[in-house]
Protein backbone atom coordinates (compact mmCIF):
# COMPACT_ATOMS: atom_id res chain seq x y z
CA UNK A 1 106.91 112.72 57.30
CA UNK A 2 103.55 113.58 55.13
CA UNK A 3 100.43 115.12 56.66
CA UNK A 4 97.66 116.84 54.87
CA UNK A 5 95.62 119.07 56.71
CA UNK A 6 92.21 119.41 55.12
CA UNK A 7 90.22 122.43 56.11
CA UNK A 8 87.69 125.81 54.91
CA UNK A 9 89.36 128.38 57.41
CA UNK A 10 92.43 129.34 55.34
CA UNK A 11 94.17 131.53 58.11
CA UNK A 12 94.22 128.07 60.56
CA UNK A 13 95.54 125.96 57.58
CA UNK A 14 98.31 128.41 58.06
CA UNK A 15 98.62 128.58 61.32
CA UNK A 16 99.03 125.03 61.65
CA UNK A 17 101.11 124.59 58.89
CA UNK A 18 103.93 126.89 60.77
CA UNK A 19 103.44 125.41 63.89
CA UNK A 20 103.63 122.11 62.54
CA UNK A 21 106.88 123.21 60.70
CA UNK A 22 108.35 124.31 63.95
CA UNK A 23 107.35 121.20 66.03
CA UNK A 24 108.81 118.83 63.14
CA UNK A 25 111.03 120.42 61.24
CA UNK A 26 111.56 122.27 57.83
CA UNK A 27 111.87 118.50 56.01
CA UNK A 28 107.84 118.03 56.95
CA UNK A 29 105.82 117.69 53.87
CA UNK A 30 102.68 119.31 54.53
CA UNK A 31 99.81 119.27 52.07
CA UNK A 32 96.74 121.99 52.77
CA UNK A 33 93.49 122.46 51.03
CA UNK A 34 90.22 124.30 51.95
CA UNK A 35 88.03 121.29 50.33
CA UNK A 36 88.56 117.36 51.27
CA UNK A 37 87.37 117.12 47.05
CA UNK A 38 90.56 118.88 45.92
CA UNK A 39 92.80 116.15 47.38
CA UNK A 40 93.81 113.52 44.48
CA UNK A 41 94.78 109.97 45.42
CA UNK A 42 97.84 110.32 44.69
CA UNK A 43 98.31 113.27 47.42
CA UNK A 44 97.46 110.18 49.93
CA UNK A 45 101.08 108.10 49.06
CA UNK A 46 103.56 107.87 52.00
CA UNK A 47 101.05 110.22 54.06
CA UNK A 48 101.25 108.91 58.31
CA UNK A 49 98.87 111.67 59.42
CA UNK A 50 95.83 113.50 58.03
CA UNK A 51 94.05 116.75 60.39
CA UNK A 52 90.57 117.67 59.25
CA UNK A 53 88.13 120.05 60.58
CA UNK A 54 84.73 118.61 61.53
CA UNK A 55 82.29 120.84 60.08
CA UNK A 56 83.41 122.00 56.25
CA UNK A 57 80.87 123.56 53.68
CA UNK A 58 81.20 120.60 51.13
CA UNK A 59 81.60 117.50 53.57
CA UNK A 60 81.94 116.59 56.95
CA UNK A 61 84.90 115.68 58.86
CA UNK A 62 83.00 112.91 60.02
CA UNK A 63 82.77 111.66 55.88
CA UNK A 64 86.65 112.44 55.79
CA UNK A 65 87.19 109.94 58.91
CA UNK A 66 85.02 106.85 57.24
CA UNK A 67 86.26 107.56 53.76
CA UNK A 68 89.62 107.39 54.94
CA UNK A 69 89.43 104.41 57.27
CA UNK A 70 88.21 102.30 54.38
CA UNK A 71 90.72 103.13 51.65
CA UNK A 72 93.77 104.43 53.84
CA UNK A 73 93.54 102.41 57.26
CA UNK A 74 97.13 102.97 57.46
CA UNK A 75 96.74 107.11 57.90
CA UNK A 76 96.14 107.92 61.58
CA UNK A 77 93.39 111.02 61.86
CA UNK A 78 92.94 113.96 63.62
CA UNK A 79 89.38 115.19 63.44
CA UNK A 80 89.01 118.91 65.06
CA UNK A 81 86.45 121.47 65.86
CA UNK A 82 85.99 124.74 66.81
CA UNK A 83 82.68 123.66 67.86
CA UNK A 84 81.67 120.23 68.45
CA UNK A 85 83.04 117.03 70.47
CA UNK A 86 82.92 114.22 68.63
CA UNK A 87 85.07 110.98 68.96
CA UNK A 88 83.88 108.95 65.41
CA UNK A 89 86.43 106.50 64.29
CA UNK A 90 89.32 109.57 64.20
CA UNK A 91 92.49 108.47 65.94
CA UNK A 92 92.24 111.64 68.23
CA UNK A 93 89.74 114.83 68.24
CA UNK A 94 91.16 117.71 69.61
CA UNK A 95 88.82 121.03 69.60
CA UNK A 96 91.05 123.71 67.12
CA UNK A 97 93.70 125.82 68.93
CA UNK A 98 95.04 123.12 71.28
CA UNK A 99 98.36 123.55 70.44
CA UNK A 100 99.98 121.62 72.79
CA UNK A 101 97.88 118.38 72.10
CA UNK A 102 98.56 118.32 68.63
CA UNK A 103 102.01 118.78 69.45
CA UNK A 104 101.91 116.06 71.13
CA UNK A 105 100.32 113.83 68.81
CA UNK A 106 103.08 114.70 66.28
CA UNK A 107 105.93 113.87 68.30
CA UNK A 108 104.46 110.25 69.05
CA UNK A 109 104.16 109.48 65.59
């Protein structure tokens, strides 16, 4: 399994990296960056699941969602905030430290 996890708060891209790692294994390839313009489009082959946070200095999660939906339909989304509650066309929003939903959401995949 792929996921990239796209967000500006480096400690929670590490956070969730480890928990991620626990909840699915060592064998998880997970992608991070701080800016959604650092991925390349080649990071995006044989990816199931991208996480983004909702309100990044260079773009919005909301951006992330439609860009995604119209050249990767395929990749579910998770769209999350610390702040705001916001469905868009994400597969799920969960509002950042909900553990136990994202774990969740990983398992059903």
């Amino acid at each position: 399994m792929k996921i990239i996890i796209i967000d500006d708060d480096e400690s929670w891209l590490e956070m969730l990296k480890s928990w991620i790692k626990i909840w699915l294994g060592e064998n998880t390839i997970i992608l991070t960056f701080s800016s959604f313009f650092q991925v390349e489009e080649k990071d995006f082959n044989d990816c199931c699941l991208v996480i983004t946070d909702y309100q990044m200095p260079d773009i919005s999660g909301i951006e992330v969602v439609e860009w995604l939906k119209q050249q990767h339909p395929e990749i579910k989304v998770i769209l999350m905030s610390g702040i705001n509650f916001l469905k868009s066309k994400a597969d799920w929003f969960i509002p950042k430290y909900k553990f136990k939903e994202i774990e969740q959401i990983l398992l059903s995949l």
